[in-house]
PDB file of N, CA and C in Angstrom:
ATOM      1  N   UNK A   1       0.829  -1.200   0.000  1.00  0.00           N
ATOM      2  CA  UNK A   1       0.000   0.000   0.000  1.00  0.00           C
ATOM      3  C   UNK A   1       0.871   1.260   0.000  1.00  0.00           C
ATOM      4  N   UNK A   2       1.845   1.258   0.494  1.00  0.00           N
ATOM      5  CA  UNK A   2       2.538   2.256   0.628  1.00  0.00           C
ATOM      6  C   UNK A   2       3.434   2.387  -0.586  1.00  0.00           C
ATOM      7  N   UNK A   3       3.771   1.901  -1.230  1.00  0.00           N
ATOM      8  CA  UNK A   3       4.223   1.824  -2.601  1.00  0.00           C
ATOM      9  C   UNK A   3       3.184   2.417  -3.457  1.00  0.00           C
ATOM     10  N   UNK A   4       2.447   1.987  -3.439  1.00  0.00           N
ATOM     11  CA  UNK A   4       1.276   2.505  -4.498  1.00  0.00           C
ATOM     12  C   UNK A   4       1.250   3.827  -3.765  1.00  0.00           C
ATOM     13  N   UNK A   5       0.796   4.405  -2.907  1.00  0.00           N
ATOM     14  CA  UNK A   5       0.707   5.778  -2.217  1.00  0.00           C
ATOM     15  C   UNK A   5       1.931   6.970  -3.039  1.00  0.00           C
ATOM     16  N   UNK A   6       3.095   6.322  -3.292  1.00  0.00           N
ATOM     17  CA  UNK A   6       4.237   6.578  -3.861  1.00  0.00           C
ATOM     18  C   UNK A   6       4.321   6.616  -4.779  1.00  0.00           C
ATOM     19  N   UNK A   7       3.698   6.089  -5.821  1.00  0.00           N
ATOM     20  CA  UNK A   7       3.206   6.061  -6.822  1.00  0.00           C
ATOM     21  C   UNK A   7       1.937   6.944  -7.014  1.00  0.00           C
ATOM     22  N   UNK A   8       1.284   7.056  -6.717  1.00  0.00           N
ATOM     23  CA  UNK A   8       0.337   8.482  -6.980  1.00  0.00           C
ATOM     24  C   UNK A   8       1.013   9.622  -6.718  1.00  0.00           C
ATOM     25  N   UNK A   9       1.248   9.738  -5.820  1.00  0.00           N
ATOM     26  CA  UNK A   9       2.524  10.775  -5.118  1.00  0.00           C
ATOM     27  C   UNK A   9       3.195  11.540  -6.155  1.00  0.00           C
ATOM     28  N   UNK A  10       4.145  10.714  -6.755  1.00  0.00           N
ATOM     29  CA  UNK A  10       5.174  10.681  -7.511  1.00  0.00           C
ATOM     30  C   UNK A  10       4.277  11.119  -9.301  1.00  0.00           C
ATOM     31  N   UNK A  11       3.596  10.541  -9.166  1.00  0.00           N
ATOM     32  CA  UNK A  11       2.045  10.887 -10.512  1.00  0.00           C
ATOM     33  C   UNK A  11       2.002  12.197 -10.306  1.00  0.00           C
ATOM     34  N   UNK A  12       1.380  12.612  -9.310  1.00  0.00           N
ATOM     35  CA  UNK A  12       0.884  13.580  -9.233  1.00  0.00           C
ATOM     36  C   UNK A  12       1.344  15.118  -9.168  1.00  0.00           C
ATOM     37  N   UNK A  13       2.842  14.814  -8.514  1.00  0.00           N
ATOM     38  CA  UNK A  13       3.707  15.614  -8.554  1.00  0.00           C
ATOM     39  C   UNK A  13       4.169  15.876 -10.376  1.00  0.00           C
ATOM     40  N   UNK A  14       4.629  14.676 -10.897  1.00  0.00           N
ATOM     41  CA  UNK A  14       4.921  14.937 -12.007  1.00  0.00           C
ATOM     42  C   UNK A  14       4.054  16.425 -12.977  1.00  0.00           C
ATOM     43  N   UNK A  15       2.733  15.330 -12.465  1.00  0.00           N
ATOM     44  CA  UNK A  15       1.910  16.330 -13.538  1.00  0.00           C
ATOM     45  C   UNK A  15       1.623  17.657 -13.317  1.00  0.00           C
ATOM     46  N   UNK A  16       1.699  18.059 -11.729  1.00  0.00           N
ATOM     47  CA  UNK A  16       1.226  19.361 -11.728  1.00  0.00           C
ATOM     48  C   UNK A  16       2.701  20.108 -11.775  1.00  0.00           C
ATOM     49  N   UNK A  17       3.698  19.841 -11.944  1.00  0.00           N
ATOM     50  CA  UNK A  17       4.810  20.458 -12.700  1.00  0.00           C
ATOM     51  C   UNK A  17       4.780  20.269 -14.175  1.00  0.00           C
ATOM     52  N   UNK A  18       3.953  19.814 -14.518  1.00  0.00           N
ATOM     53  CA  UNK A  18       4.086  19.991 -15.719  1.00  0.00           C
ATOM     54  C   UNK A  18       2.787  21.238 -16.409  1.00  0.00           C
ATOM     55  N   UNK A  19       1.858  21.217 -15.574  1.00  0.00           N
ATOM     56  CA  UNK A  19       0.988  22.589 -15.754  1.00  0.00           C
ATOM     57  C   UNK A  19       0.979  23.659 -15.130  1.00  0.00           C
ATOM     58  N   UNK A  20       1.437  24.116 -14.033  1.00  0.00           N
ATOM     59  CA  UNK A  20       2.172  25.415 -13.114  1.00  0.00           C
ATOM     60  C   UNK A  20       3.051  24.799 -12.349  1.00  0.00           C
ATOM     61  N   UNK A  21       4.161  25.070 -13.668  1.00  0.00           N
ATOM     62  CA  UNK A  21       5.443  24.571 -12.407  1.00  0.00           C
ATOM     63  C   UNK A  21       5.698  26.522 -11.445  1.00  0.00           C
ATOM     64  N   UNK A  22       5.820  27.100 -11.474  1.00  0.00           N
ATOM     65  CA  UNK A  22       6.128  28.349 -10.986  1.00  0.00           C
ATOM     66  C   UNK A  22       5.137  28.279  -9.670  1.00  0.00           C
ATOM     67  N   UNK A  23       3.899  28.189  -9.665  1.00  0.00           N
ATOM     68  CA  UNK A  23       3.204  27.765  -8.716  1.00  0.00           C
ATOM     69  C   UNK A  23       3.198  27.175  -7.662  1.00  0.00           C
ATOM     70  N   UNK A  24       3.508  25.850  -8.787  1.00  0.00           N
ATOM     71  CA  UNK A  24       3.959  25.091  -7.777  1.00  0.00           C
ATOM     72  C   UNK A  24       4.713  24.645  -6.910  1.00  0.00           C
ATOM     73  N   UNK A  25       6.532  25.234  -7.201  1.00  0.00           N
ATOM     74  CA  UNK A  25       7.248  25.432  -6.472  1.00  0.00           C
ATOM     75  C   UNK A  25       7.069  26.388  -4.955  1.00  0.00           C
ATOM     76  N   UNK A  26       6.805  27.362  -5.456  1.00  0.00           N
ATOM     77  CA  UNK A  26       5.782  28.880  -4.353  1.00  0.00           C
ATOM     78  C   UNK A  26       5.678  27.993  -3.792  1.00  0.00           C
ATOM     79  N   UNK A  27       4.133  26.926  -3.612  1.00  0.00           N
ATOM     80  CA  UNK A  27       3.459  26.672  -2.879  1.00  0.00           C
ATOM     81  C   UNK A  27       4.601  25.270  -2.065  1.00  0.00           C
ATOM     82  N   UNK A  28       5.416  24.556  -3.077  1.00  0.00           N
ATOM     83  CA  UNK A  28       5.966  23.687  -2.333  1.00  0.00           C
ATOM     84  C   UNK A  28       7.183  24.244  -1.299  1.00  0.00           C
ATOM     85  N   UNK A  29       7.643  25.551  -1.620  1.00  0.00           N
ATOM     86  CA  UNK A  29       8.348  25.952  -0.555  1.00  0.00           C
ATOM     87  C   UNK A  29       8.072  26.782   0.476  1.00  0.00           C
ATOM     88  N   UNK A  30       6.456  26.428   1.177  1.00  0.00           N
ATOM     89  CA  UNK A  30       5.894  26.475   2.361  1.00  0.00           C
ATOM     90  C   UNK A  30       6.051  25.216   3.016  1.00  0.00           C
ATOM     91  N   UNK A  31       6.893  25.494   4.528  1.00  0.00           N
ATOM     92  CA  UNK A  31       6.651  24.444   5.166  1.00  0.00           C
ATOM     93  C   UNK A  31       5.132  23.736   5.803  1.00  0.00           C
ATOM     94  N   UNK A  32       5.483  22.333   5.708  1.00  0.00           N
ATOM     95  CA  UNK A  32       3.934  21.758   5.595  1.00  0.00           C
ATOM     96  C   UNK A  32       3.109  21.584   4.356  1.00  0.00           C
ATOM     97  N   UNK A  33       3.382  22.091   3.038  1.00  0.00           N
ATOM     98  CA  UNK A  33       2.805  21.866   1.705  1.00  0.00           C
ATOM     99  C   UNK A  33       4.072  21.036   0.927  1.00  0.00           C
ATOM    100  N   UNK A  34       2.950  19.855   0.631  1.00  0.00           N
ATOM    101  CA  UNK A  34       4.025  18.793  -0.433  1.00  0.00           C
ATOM    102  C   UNK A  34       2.918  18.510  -1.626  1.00  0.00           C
ATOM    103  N   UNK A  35       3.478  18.007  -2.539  1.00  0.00           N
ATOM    104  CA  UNK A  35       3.390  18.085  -3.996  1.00  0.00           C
ATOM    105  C   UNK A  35       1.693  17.170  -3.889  1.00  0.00           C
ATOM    106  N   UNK A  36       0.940  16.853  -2.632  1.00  0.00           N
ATOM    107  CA  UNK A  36      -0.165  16.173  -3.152  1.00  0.00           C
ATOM    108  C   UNK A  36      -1.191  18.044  -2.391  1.00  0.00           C
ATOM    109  N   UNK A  37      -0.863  18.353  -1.533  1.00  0.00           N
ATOM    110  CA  UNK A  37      -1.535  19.480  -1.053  1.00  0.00           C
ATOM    111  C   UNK A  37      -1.545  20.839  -2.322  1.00  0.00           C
ATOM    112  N   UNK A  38      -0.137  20.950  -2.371  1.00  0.00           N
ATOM    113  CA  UNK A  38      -0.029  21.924  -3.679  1.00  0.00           C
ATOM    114  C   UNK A  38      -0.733  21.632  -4.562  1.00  0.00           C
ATOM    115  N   UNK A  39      -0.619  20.133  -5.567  1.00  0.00           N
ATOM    116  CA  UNK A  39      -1.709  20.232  -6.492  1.00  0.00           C
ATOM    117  C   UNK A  39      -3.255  20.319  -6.288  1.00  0.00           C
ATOM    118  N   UNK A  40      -3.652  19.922  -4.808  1.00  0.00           N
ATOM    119  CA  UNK A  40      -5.203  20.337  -4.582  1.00  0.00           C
ATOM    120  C   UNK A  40      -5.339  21.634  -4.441  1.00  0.00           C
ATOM    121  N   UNK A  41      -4.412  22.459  -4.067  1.00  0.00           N
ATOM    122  CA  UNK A  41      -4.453  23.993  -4.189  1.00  0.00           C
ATOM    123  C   UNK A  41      -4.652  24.283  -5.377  1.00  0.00           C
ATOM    124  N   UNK A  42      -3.567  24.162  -6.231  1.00  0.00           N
ATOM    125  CA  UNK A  42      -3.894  24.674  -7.762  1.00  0.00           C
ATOM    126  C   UNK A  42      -5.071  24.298  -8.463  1.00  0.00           C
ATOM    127  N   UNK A  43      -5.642  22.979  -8.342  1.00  0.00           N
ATOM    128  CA  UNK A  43      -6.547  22.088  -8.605  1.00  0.00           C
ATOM    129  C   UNK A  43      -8.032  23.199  -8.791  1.00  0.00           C
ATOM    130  N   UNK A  44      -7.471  23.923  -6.916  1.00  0.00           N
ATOM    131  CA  UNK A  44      -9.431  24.594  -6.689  1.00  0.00           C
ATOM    132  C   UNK A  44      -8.857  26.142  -7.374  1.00  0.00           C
ATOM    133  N   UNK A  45      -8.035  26.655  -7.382  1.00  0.00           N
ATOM    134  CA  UNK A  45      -8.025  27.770  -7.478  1.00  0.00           C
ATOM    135  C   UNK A  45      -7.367  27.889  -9.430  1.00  0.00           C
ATOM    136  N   UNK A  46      -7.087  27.147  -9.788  1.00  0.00           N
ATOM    137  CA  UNK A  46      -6.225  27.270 -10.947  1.00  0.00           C
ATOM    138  C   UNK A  46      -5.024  27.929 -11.264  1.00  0.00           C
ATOM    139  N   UNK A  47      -4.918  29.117 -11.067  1.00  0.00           N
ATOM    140  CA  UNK A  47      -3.851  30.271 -11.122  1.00  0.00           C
ATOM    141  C   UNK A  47      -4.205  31.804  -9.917  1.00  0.00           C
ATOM    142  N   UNK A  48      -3.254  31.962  -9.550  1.00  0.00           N
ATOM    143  CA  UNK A  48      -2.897  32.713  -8.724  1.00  0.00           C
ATOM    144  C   UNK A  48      -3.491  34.291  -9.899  1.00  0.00           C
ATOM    145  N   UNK A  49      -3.290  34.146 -10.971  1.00  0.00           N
ATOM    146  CA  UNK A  49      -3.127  35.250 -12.145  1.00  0.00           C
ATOM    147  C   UNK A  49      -4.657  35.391 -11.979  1.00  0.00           C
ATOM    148  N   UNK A  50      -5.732  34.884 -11.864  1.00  0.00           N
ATOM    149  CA  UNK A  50      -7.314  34.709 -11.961  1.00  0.00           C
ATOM    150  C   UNK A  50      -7.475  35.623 -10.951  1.00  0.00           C
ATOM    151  N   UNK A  51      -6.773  36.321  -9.827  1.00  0.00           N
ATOM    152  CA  UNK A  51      -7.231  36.944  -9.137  1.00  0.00           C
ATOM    153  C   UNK A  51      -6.530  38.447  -8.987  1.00  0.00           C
ATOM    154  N   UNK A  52      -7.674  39.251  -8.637  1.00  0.00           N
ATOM    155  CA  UNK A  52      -7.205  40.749  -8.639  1.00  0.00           C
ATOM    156  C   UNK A  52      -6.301  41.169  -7.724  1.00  0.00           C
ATOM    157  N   UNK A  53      -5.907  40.438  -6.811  1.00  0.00           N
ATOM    158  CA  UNK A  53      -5.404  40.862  -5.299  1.00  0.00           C
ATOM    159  C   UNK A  53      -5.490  39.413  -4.563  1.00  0.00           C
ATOM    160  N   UNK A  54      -4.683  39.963  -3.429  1.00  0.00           N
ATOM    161  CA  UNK A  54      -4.074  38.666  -2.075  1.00  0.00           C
ATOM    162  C   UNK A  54      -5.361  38.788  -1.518  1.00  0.00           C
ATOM    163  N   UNK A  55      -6.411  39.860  -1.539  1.00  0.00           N
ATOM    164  CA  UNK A  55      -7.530  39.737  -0.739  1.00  0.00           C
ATOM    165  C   UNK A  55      -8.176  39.122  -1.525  1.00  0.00           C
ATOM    166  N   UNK A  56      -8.426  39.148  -2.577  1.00  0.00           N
ATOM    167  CA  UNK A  56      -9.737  38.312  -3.398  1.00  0.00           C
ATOM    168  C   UNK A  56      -9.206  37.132  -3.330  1.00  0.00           C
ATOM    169  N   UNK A  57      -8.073  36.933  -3.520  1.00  0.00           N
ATOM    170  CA  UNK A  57      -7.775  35.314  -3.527  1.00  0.00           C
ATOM    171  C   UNK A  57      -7.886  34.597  -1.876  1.00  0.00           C
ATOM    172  N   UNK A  58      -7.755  35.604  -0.918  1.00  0.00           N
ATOM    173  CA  UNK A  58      -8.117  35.105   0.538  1.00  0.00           C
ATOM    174  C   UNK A  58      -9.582  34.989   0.671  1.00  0.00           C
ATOM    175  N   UNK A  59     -10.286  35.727   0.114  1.00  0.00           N
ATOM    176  CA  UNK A  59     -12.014  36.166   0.290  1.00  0.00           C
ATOM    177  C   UNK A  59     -11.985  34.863  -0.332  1.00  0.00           C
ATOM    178  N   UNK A  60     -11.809  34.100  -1.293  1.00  0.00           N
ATOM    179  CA  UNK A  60     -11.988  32.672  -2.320  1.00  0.00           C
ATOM    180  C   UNK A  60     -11.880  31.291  -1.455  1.00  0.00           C
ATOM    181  N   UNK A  61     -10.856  31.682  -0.918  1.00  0.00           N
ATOM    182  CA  UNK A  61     -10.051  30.668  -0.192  1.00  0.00           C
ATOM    183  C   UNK A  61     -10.937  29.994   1.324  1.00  0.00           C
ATOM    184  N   UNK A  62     -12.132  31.640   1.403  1.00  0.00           N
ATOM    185  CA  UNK A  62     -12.257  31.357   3.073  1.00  0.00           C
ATOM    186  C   UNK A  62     -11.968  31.838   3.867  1.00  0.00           C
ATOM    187  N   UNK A  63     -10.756  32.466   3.467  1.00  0.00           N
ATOM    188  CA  UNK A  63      -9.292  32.992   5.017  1.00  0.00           C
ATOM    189  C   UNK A  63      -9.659  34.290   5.620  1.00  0.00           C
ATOM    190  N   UNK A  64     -10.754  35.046   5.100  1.00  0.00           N
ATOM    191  CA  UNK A  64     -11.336  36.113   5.644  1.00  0.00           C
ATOM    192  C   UNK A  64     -12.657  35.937   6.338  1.00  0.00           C
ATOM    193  N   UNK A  65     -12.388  37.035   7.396  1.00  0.00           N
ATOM    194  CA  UNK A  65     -13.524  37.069   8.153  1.00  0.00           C
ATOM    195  C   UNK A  65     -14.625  38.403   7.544  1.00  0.00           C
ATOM    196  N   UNK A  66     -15.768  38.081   7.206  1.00  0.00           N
ATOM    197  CA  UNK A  66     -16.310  39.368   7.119  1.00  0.00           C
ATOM    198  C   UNK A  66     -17.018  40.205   7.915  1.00  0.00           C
ATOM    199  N   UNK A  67     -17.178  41.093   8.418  1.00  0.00           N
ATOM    200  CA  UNK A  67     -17.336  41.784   9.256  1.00  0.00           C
ATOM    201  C   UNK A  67     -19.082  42.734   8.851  1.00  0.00           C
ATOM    202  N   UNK A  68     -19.708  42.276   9.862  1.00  0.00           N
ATOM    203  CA  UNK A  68     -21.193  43.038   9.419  1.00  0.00           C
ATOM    204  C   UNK A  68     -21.139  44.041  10.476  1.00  0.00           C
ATOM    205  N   UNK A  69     -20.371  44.651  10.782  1.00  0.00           N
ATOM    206  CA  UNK A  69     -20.621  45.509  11.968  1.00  0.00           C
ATOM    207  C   UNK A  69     -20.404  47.127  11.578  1.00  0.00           C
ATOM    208  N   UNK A  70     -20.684  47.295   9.374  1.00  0.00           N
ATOM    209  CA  UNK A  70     -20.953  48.384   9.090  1.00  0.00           C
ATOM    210  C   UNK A  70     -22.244  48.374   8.556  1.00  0.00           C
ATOM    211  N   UNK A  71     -23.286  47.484   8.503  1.00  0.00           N
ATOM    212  CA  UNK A  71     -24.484  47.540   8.879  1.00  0.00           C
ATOM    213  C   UNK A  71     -25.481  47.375   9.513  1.00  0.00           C
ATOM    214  N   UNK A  72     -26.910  48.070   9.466  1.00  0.00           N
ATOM    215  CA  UNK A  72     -27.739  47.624  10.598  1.00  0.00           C
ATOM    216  C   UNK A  72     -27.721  46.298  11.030  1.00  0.00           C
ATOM    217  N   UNK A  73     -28.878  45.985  11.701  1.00  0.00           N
ATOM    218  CA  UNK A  73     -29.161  44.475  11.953  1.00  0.00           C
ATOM    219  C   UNK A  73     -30.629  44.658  10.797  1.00  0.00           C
ATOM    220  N   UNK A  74     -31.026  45.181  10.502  1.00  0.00           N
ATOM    221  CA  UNK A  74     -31.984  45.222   9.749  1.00  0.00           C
ATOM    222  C   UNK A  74     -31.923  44.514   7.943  1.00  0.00           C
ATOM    223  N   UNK A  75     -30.529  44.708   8.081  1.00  0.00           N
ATOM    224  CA  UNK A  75     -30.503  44.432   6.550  1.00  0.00           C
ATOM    225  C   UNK A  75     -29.141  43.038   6.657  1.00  0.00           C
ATOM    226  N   UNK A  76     -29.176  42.325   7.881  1.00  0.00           N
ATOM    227  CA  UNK A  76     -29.004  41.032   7.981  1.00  0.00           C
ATOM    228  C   UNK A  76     -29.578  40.035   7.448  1.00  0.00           C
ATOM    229  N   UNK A  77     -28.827  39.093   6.976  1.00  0.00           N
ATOM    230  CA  UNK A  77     -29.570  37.873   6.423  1.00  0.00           C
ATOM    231  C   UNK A  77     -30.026  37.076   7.896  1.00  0.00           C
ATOM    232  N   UNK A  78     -30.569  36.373   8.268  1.00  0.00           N
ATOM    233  CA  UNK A  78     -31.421  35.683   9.287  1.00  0.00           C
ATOM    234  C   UNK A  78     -29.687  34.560   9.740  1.00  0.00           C
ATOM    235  N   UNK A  79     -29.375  34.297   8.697  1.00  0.00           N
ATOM    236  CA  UNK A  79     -28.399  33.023   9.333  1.00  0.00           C
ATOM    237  C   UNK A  79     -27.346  33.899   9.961  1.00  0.00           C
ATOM    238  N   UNK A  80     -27.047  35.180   9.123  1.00  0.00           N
ATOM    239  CA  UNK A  80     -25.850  36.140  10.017  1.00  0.00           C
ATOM    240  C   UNK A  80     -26.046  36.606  11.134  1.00  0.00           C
ATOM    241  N   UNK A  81     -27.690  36.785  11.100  1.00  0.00           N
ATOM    242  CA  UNK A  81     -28.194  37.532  12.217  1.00  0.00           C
ATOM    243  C   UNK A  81     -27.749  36.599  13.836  1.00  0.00           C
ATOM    244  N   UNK A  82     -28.322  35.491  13.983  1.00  0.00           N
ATOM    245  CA  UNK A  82     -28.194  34.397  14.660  1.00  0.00           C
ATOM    246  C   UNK A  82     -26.706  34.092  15.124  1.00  0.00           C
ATOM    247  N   UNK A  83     -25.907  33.832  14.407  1.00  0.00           N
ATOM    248  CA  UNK A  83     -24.558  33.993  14.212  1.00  0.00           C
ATOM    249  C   UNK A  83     -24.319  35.509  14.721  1.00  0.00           C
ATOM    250  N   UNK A  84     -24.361  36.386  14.304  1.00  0.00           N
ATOM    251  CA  UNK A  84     -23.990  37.971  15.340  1.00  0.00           C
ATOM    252  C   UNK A  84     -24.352  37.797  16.916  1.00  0.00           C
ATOM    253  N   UNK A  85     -25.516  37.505  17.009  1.00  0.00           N
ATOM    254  CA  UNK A  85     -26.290  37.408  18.493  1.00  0.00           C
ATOM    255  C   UNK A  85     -25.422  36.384  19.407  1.00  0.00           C
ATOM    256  N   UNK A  86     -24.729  35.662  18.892  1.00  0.00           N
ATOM    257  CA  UNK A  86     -23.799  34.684  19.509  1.00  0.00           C
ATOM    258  C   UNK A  86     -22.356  35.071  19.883  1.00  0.00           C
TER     259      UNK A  86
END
């Protein structure tokens, strides 16, 4: 099993150097990101270039918090609302 694991591994790495290698290096020289995490990164996001800014690509990602506390409570959606009150 672990051979075969090594074998996808080793697959998978290949290929996503072969469609953003520049990328993919970036991302492989974060500690903690190896060549099966990097390609699920590139995988959801495609290119880093698709986005206008480090914030839109964080807003994409999740990694932001948004903040409703420049509008009423009136013009809350019901699930934010609930979620605020907490």
């Amino acid at each position: 099993l672990e051979n075969e694991i090594k074998l996808v591994d080793k697959a998978i790495e290949k290929t996503i150097k072969g469609l953003n290698p520049n990328e993919y290096i970036c991302l492989t020289s974060i500690p903690g990101i190896g060549p099966v995490i990097a390609a699920g990164i590139i995988a959801e996001i495609g290119s880093v270039a698709f986005f206008d800014s480090n914030n839109s690509l964080a807003k994409f990602a999740g990694l932001t918090w948004q903040s409703f506390s420049f509008l009423p409570l009136d013009f809350l959606p019901i699930s934010s609302y609930i979620i605020y009150m907490l």
